[in-house]
Protein backbone atom coordinates (compact mmCIF):
# COMPACT_ATOMS: atom_id res chain seq x y z
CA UNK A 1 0.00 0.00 0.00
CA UNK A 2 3.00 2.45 1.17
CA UNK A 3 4.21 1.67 -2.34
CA UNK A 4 1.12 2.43 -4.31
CA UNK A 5 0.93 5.62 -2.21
CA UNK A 6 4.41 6.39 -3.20
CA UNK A 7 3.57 6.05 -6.82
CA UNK A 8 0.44 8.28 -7.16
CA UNK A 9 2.38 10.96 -5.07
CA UNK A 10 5.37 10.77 -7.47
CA UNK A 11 2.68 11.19 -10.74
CA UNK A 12 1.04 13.76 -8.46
CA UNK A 13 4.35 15.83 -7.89
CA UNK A 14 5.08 15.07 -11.85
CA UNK A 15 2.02 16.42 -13.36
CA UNK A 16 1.53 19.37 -11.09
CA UNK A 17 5.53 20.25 -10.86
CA UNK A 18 5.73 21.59 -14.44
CA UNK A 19 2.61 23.42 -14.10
CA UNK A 20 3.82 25.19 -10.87
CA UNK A 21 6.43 26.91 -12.34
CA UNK A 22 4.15 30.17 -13.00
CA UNK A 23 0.72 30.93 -11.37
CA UNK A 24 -1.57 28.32 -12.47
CA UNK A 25 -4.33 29.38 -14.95
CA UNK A 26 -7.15 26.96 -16.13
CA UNK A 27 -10.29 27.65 -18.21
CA UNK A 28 -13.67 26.37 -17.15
CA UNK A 29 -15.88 25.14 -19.70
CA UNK A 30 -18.25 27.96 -18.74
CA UNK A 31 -16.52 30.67 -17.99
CA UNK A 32 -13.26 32.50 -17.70
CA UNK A 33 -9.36 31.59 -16.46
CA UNK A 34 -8.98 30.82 -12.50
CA UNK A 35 -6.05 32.23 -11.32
CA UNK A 36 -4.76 30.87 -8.03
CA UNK A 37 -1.90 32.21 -6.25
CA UNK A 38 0.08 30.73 -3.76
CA UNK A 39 1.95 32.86 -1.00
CA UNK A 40 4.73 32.80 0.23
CA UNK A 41 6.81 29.79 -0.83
CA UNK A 42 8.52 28.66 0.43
CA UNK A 43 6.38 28.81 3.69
CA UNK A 44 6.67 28.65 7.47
CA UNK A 45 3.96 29.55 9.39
CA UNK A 46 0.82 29.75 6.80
CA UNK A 47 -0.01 29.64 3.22
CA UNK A 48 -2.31 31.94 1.24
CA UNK A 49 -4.44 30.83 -1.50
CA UNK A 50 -5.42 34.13 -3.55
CA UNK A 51 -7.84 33.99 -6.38
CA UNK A 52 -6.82 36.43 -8.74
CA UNK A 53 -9.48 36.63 -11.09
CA UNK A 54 -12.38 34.72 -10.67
CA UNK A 55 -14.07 33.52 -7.29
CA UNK A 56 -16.60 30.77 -6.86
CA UNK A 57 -18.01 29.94 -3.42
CA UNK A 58 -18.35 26.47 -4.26
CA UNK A 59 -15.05 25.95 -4.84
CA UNK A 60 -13.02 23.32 -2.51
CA UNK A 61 -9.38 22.82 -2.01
CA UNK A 62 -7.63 19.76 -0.95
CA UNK A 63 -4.24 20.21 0.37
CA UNK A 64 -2.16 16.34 0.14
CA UNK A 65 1.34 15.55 1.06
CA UNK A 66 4.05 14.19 -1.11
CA UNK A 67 3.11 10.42 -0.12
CA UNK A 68 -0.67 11.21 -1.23
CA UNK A 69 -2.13 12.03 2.49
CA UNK A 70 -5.26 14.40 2.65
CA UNK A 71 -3.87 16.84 5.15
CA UNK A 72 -6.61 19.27 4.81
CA UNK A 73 -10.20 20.37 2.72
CA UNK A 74 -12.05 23.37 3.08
CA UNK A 75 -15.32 24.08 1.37
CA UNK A 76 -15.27 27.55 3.53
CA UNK A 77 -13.10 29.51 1.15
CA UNK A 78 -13.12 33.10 0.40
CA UNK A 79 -11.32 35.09 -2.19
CA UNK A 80 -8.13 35.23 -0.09
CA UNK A 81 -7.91 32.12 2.23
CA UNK A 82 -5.09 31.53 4.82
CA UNK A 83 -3.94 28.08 6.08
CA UNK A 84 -2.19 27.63 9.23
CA UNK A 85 0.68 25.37 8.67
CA UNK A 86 1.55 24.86 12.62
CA UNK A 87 0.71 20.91 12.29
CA UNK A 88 2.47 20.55 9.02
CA UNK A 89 6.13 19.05 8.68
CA UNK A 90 8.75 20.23 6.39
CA UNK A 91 8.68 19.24 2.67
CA UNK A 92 6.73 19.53 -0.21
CA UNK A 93 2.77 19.75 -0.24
CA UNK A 94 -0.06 19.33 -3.11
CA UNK A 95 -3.08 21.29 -3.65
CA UNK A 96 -5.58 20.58 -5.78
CA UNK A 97 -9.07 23.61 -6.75
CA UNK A 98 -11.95 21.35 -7.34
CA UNK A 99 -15.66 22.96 -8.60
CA UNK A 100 -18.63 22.55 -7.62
CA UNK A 101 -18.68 19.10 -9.25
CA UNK A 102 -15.61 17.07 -7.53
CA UNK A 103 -13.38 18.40 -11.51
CA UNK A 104 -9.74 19.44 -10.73
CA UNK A 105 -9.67 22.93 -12.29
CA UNK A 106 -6.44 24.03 -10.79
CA UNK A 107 -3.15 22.45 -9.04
CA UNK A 108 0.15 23.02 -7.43
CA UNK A 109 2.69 22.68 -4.95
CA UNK A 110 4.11 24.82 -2.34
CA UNK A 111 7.16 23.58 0.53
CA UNK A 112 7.20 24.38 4.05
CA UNK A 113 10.33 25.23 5.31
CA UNK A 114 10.54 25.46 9.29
């Protein structure tokens, strides 16, 4: 199981690494580009998720780390939401925007230095 874990974390880290290089922009079907910024990074303390252009209160974000552990989800977000990292251990963490509907419309990565 540790194994399989490993695995989806290393295709998780490999499909979301070369998208993290710049702010992450995805279209919806529907609608316009979600821009999602991540601040600061590396971080110690807390992490900011800032939606730059458009904001949907049914979005949800899933925060995993690198072995593919849920570490946190919030359905409570607001345009600029802040997540205490005081529980969190260094390394490198996953974060994945999901609409309405369960769909992945935006991901990335952010480390946690302490």
């Amino acid at each position: 199981m540790k194994k399989n874990l490993l695995i989806l974390a290393i295709i998780l880290f490999s499909t979301t690494y070369s998208r993290a290089q710049a702010p992450s922009t995805t279209s919806l079907p529907e609608g316009p580009a979600v821009v999602l910024k991540t601040y600061p990074n590396p971080a110690t303390s807390y992490i900011t998720f800032d939606f730059q252009k458009v904001f949907d209160k049914g979005y949800i974000i899933q925060v995993y780390n690198f072995l593919g552990k849920k570490m946190y989800e919030s359905q409570d977000l607001t345009e600029k939401t802040t997540l205490n990292l005081s529980d969190y251990s260094r390394g490198v963490y996953i974060y994945h925007l999901l609409d309405r509907n369960g769909k992945v419309i935006n991901s990335g990565k952010f480390q946690v230095s302490k």
